[in-house]
Every structure is written in structure tokens, then in C-alpha cells.
N, C-alpha and C. Protein backbone atom coordinates (compact mmCIF):
# COMPACT_ATOMS: atom_id res chain seq x y z
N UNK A 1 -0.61 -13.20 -9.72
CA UNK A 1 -0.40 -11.77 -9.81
C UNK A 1 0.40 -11.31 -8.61
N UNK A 2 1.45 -10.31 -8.95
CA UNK A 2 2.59 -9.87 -8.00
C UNK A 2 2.24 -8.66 -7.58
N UNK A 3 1.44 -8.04 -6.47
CA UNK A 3 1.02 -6.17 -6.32
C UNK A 3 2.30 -6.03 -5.40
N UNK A 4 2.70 -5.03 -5.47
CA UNK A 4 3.12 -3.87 -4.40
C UNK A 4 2.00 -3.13 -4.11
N UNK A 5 1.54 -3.48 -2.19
CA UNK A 5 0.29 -2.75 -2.21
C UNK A 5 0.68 -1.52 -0.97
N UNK A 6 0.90 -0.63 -0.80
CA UNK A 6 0.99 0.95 -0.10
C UNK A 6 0.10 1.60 0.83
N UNK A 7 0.62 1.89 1.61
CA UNK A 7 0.09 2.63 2.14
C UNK A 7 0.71 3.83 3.29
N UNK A 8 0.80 5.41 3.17
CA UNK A 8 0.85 6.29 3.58
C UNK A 8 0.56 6.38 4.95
N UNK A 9 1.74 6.18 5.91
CA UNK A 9 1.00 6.27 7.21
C UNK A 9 2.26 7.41 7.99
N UNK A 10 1.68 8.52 8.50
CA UNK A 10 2.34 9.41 8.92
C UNK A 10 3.39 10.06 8.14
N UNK A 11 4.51 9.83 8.31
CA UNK A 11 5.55 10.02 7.36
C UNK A 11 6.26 8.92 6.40
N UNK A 12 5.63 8.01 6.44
CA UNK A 12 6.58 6.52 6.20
C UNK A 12 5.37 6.17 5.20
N UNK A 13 5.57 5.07 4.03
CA UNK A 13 5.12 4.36 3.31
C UNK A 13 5.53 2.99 3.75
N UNK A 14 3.90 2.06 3.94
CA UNK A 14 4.17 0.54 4.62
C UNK A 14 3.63 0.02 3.61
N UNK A 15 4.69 -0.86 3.44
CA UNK A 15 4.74 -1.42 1.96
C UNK A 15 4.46 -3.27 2.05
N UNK A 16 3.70 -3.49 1.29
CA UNK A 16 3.52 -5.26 0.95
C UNK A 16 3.37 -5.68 -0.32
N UNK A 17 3.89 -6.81 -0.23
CA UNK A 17 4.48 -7.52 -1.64
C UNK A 17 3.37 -8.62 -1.46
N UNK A 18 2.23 -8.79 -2.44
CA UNK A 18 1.71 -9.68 -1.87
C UNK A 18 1.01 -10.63 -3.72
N UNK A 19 1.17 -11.83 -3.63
CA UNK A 19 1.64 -12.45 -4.85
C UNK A 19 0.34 -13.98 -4.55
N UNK A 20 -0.56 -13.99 -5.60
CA UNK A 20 -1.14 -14.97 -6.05
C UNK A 20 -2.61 -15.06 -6.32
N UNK A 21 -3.51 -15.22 -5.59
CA UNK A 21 -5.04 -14.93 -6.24
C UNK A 21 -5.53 -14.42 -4.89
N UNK A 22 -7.01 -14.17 -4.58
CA UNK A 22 -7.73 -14.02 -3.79
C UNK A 22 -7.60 -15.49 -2.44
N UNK A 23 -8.11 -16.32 -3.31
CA UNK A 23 -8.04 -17.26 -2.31
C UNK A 23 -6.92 -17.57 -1.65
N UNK A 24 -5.88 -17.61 -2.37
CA UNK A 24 -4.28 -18.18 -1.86
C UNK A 24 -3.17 -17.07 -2.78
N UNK A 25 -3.24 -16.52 -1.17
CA UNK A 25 -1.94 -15.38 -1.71
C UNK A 25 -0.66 -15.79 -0.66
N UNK A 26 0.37 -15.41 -0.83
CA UNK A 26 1.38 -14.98 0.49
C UNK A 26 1.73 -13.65 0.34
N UNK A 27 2.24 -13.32 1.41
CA UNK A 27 2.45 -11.63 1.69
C UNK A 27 3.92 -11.44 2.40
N UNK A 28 4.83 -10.85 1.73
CA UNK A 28 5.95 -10.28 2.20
C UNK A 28 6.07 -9.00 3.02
N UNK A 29 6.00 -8.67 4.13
CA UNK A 29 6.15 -7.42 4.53
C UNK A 29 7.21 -6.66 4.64
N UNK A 30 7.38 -5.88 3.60
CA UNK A 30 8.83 -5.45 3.62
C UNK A 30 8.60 -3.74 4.24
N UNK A 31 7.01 -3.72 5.00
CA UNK A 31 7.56 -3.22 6.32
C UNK A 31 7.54 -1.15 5.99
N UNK A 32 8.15 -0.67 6.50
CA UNK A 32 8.22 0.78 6.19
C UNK A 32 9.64 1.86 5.94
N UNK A 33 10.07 0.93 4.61
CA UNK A 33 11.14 1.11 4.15
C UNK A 33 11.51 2.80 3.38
N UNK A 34 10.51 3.27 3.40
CA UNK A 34 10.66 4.87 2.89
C UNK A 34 10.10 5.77 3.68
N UNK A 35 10.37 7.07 3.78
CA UNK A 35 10.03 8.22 4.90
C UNK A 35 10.30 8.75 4.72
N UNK A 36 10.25 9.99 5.13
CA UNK A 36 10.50 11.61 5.02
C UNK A 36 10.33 11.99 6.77
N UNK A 37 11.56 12.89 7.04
CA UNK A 37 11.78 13.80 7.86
C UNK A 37 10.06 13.93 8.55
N UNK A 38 9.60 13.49 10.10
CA UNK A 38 8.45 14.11 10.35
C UNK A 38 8.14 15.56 10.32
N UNK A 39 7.24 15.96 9.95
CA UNK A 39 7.00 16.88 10.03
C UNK A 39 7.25 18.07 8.82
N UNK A 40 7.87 17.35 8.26
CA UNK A 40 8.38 17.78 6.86
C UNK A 40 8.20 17.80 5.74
N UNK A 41 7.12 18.46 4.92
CA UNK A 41 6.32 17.92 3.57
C UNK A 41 6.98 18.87 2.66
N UNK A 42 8.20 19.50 3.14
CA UNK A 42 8.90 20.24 1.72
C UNK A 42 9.19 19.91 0.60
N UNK A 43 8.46 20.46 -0.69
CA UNK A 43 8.90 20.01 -2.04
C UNK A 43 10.29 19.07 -2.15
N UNK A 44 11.42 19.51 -1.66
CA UNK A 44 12.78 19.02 -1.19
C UNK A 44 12.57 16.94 -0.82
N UNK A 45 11.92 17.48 0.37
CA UNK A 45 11.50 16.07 0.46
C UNK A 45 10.83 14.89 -0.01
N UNK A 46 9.81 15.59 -0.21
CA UNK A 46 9.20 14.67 -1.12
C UNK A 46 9.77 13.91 -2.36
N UNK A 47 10.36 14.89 -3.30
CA UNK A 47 11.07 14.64 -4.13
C UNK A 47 12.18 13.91 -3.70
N UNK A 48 12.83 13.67 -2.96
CA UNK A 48 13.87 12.86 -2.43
C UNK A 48 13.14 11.53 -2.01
N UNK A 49 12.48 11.82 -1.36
CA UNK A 49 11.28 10.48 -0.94
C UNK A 49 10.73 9.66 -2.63
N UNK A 50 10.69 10.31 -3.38
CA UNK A 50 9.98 10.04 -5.00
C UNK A 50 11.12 9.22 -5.41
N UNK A 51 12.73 9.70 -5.28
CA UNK A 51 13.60 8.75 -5.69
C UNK A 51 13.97 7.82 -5.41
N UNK A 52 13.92 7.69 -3.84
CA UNK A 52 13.77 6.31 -3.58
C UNK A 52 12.94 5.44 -3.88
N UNK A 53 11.58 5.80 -3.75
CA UNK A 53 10.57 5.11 -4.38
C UNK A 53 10.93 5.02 -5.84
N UNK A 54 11.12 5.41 -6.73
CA UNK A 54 12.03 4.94 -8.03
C UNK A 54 12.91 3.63 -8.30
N UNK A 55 13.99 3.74 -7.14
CA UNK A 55 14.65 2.96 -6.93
C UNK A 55 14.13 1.87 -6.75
N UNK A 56 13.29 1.77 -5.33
CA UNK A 56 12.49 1.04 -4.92
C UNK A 56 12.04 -0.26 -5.80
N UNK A 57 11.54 0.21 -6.66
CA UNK A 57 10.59 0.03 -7.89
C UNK A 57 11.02 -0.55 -8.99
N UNK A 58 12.19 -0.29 -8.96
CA UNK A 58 13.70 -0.58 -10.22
C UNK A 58 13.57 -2.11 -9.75
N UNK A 59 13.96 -2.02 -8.24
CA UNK A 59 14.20 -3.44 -7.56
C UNK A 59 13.12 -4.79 -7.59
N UNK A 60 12.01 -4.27 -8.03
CA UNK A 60 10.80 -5.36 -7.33
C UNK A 60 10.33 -5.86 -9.01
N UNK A 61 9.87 -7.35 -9.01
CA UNK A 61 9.25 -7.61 -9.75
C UNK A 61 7.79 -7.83 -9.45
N UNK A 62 6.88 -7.14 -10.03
CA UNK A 62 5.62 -6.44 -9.45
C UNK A 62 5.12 -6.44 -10.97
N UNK A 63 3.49 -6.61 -10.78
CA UNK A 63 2.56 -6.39 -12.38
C UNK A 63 2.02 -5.34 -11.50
N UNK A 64 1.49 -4.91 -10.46
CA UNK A 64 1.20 -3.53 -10.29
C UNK A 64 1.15 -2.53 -9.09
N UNK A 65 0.87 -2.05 -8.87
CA UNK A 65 1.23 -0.89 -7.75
C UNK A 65 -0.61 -1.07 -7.40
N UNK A 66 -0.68 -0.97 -5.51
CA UNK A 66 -2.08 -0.74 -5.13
C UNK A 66 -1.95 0.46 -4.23
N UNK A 67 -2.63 1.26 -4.27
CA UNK A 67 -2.20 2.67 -3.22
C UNK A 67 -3.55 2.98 -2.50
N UNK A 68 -3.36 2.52 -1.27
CA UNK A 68 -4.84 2.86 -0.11
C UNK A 68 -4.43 4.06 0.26
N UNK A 69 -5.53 5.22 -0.43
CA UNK A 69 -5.50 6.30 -0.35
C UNK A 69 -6.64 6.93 0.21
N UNK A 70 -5.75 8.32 1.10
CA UNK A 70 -6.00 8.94 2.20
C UNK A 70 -7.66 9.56 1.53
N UNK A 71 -8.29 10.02 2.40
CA UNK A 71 -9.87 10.58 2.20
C UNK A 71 -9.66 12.33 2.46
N UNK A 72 -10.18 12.52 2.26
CA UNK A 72 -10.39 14.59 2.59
C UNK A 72 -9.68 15.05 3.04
N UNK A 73 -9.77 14.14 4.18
CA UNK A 73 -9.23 15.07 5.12
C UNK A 73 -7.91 14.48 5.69
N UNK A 74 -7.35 14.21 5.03
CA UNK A 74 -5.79 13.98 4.53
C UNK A 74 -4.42 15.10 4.74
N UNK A 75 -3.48 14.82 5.36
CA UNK A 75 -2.85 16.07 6.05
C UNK A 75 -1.94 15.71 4.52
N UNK A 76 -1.54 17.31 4.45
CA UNK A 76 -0.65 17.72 3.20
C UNK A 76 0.11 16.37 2.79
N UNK A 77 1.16 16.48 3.91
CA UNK A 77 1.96 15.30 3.68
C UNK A 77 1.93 13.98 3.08
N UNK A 78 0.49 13.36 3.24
CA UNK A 78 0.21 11.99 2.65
C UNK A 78 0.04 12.20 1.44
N UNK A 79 -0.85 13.47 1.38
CA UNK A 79 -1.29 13.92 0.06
C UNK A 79 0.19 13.45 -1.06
N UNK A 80 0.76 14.35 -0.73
CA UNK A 80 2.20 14.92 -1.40
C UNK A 80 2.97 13.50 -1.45
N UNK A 81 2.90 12.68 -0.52
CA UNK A 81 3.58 11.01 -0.44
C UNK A 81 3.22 10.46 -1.73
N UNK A 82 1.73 10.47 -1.72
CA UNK A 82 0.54 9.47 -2.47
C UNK A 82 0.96 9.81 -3.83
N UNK A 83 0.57 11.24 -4.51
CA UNK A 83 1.33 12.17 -5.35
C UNK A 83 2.46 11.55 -6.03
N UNK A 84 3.59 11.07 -5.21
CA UNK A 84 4.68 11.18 -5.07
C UNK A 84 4.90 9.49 -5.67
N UNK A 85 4.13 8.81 -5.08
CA UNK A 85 4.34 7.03 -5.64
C UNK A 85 3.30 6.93 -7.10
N UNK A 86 2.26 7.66 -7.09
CA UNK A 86 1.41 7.29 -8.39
C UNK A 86 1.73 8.04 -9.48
N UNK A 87 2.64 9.43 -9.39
CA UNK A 87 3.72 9.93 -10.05
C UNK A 87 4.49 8.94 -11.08
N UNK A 88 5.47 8.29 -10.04
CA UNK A 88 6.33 7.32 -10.18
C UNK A 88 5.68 5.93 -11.13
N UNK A 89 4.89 5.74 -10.36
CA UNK A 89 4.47 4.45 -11.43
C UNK A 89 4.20 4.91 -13.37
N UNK A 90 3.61 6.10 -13.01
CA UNK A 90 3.38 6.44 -14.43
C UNK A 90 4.50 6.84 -15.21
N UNK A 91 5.54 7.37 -14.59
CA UNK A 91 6.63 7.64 -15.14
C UNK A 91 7.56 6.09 -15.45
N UNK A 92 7.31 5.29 -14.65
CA UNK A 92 7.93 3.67 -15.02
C UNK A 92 6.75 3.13 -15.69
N UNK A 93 5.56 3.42 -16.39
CA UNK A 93 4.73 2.61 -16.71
C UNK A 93 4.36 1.29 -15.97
N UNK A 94 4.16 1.33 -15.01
CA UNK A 94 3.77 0.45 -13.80
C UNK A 94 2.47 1.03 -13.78
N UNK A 95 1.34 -0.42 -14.07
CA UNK A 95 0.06 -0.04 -13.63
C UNK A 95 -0.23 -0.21 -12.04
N UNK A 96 -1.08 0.84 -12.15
CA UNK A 96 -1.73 0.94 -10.40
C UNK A 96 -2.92 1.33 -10.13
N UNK A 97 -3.46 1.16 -8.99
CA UNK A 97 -4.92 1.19 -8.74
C UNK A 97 -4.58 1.94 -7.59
N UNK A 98 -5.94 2.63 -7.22
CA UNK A 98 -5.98 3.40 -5.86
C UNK A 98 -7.08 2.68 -5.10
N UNK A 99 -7.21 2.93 -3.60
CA UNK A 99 -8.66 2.05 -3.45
C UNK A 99 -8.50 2.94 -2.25
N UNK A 100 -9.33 3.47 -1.89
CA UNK A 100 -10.36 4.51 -0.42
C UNK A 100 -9.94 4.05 0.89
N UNK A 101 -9.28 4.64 1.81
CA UNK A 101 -9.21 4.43 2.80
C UNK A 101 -10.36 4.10 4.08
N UNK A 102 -11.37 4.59 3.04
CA UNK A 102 -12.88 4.09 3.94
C UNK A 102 -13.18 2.62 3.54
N UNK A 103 -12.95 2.20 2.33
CA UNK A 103 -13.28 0.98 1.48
C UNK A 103 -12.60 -0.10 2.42
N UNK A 104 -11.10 0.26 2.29
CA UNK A 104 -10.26 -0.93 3.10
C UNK A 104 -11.22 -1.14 4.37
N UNK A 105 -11.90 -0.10 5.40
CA UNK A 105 -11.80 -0.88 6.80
C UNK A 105 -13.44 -1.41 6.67
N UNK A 106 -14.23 -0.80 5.23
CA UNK A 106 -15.63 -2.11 5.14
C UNK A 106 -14.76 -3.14 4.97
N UNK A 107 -14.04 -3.29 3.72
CA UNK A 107 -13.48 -4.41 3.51
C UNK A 107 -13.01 -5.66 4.56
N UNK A 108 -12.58 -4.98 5.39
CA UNK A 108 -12.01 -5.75 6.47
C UNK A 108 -13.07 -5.80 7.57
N UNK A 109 -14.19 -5.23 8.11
CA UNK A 109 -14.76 -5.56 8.85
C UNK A 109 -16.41 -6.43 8.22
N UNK A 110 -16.02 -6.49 6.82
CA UNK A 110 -17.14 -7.04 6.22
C UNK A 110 -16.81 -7.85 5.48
N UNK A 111 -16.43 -6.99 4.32
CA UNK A 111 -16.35 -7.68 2.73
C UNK A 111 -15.70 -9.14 2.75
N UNK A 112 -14.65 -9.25 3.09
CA UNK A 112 -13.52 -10.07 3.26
C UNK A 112 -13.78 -11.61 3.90
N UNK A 113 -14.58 -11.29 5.30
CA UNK A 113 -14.82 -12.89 5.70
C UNK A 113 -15.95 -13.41 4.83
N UNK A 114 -16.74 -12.38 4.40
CA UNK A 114 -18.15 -13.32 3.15
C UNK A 114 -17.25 -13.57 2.00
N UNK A 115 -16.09 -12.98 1.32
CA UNK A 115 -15.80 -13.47 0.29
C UNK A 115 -14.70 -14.70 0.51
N UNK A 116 -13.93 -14.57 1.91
CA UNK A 116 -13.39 -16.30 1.88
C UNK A 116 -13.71 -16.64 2.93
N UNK A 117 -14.23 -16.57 3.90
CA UNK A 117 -14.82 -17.41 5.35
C UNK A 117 -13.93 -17.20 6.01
N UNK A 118 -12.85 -16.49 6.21
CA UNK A 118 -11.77 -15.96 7.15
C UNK A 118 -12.45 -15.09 7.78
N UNK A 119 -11.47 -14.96 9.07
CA UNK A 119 -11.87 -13.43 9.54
C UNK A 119 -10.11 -12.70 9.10
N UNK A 120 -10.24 -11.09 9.26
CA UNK A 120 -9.23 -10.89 7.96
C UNK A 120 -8.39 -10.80 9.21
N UNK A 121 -8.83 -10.97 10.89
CA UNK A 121 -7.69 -10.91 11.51
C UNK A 121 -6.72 -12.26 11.53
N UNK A 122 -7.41 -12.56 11.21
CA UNK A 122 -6.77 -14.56 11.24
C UNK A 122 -5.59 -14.48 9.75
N UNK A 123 -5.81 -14.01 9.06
CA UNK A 123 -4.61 -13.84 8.12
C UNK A 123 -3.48 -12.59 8.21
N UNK A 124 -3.91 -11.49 8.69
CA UNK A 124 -2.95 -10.80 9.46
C UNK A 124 -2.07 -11.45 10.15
N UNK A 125 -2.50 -12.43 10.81
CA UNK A 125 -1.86 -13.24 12.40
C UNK A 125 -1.01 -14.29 11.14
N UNK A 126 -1.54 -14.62 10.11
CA UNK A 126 -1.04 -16.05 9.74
C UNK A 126 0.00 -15.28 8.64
N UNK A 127 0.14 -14.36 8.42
CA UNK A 127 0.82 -13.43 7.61
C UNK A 127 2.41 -12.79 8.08
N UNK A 128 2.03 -12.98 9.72
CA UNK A 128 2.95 -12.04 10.23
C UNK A 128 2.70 -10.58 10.19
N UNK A 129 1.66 -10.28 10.25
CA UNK A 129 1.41 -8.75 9.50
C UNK A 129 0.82 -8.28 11.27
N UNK A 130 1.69 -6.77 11.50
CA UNK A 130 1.03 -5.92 12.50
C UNK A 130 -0.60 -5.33 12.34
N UNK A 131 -1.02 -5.28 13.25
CA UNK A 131 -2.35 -4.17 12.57
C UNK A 131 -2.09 -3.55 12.26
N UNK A 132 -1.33 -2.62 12.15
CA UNK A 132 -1.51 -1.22 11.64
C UNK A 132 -0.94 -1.55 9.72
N UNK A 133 -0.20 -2.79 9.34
CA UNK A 133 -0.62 -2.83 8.29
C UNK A 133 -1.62 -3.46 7.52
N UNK A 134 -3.10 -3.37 8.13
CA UNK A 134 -3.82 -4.16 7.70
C UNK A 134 -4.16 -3.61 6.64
N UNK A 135 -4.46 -1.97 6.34
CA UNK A 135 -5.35 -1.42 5.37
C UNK A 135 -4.61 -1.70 3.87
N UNK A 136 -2.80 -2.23 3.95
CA UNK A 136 -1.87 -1.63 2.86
C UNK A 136 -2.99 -3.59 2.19
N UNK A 137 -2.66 -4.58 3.42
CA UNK A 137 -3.50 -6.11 2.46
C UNK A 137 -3.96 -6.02 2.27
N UNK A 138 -5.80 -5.18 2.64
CA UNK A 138 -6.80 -5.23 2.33
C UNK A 138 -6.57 -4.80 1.08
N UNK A 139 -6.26 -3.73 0.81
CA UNK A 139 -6.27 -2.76 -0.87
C UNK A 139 -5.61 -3.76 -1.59
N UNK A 140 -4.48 -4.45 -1.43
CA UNK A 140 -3.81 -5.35 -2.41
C UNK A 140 -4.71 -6.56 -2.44
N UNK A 141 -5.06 -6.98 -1.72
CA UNK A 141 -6.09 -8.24 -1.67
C UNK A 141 -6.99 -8.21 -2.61
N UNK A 142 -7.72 -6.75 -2.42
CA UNK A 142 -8.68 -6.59 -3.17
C UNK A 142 -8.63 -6.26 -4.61
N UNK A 143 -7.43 -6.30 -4.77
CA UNK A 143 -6.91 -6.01 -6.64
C UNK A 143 -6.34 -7.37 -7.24
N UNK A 144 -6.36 -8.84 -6.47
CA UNK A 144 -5.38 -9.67 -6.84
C UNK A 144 -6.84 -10.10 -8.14
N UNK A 145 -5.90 -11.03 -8.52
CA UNK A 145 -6.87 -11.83 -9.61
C UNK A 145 -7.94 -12.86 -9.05
């Protein structure tokens, strides 16, 4: 299984391509290739931000979209991002899942080493993956087959 798994961080969407089962996946980080103007959550933008993500999307061969999504208390902007990619999938008929931004960091400080004996920083490291995209693997991890 091929996810594009997401995640909303400030103004930018950090995006991973991550392809095979639970036990044995690899992960492409293709990193934080879309954004919007900081500070800037104008209808205008977003929608401009939505077409690229379109594009985006045109490009990738993917069975589904994973989107680690923001909790309550979520500033407009992510909101309107998040909006903005699960929009899109439905309009390309691209299935997608959402999964809790609280979920990802049990996931990772729990779930994850009982379900493969890793610790999930040891595949970050073996991934090439920064911390700060840990939450976009966890959510895709947790949707593979």
C-alpha cells in the first residue's frame, strides 16, 4: 500500500510518501513542498494552496491520502489547509483517512514500539526523517496494511 501521509504544520503541509505494510515500509520525504503566505489564511490563499495540492496529487501514485489532523484548538489556518487537502481528495476520488493529532504522539510514545519492538525514534533516524516530521509517519504508518 502507497499513502500520502500530511500533515499541517504552521503554514506549510509536510508531506510523506510512505509505501508497504506495517512491518516493512520505506518512506520518501518529499518534505514541505506546499505553503501559503505566513500569516495569511485568506480565502485567496487557500484556494491557491488547494491547486497546488491538486496538482500535487495529479503527480503521485498513491491508494490513499492520511491527514494528521489538528485538535480544537487549531488556529484558522490549519483548519482551512486541512479543509483544503480532504476537499481535494474527494473531488479526485482519492480515499483518505484522518487520524488525531493527540493519537499520533500516544502512537509514538507507546503504541508503536509494542506493535514492532522499535522505538519509533530509531526509524525516524533510519528513515532520514526530522522530528518535526514524525506525527505526518505515525498517521501513515498507522493506516498501512
Amino acid at each position: 500500500m502507497k499513502i500520502l501521509s500530511i500533515e499541517i504544520m504552521s503554514n506549510s503541509a509536510g508531506m510523506l510518501i510512505i509505501d508497504g505494510d506495517k512491518n516493512s515500509y520505506s518512506v520518501t520525504n518529499l518534505g514541505k513542498l506546499l505553503s501559503i503566505p505566513k500569516e495569511d489564511a485568506t480565502i485567496k490563499n487557500i484556494i491557491e494552496f488547494q491547486t497546488k495540492f491538486s496538482e500535487h496529487l495529479q503527480n503521485q501514485n498513491i491508494d490513499s491520502v492520511v491527514l494528521c489532523e489538528g485538535g480544537n484548538d487549531s488556529k484558522k489556518m490549519r483548519v482551512r489547509m486541512e479543509f483544503a487537502v480532504l476537499s481535494e481528495c474527494e473531488k479526485q476520488s482519492i480515499e483518505y483517512n484522518t487520524y488525531p493529532t493527540g493519537s499520533c504522539t500516544r502512537l509514538i510514545n507507546s503504541t508503536y514500539k509494542k506493535d514492532t519492538g522499535r522505538e519509533f525514534s530509531e526509524d525516524l533516524t533510519k528513515n532520514s526523517l526530522p522530528k518535526y516530521m514524525g506525527k505526518a509517519l505515525a498517521a501513515g504508518w498507522r493506516f498501512l496494511g
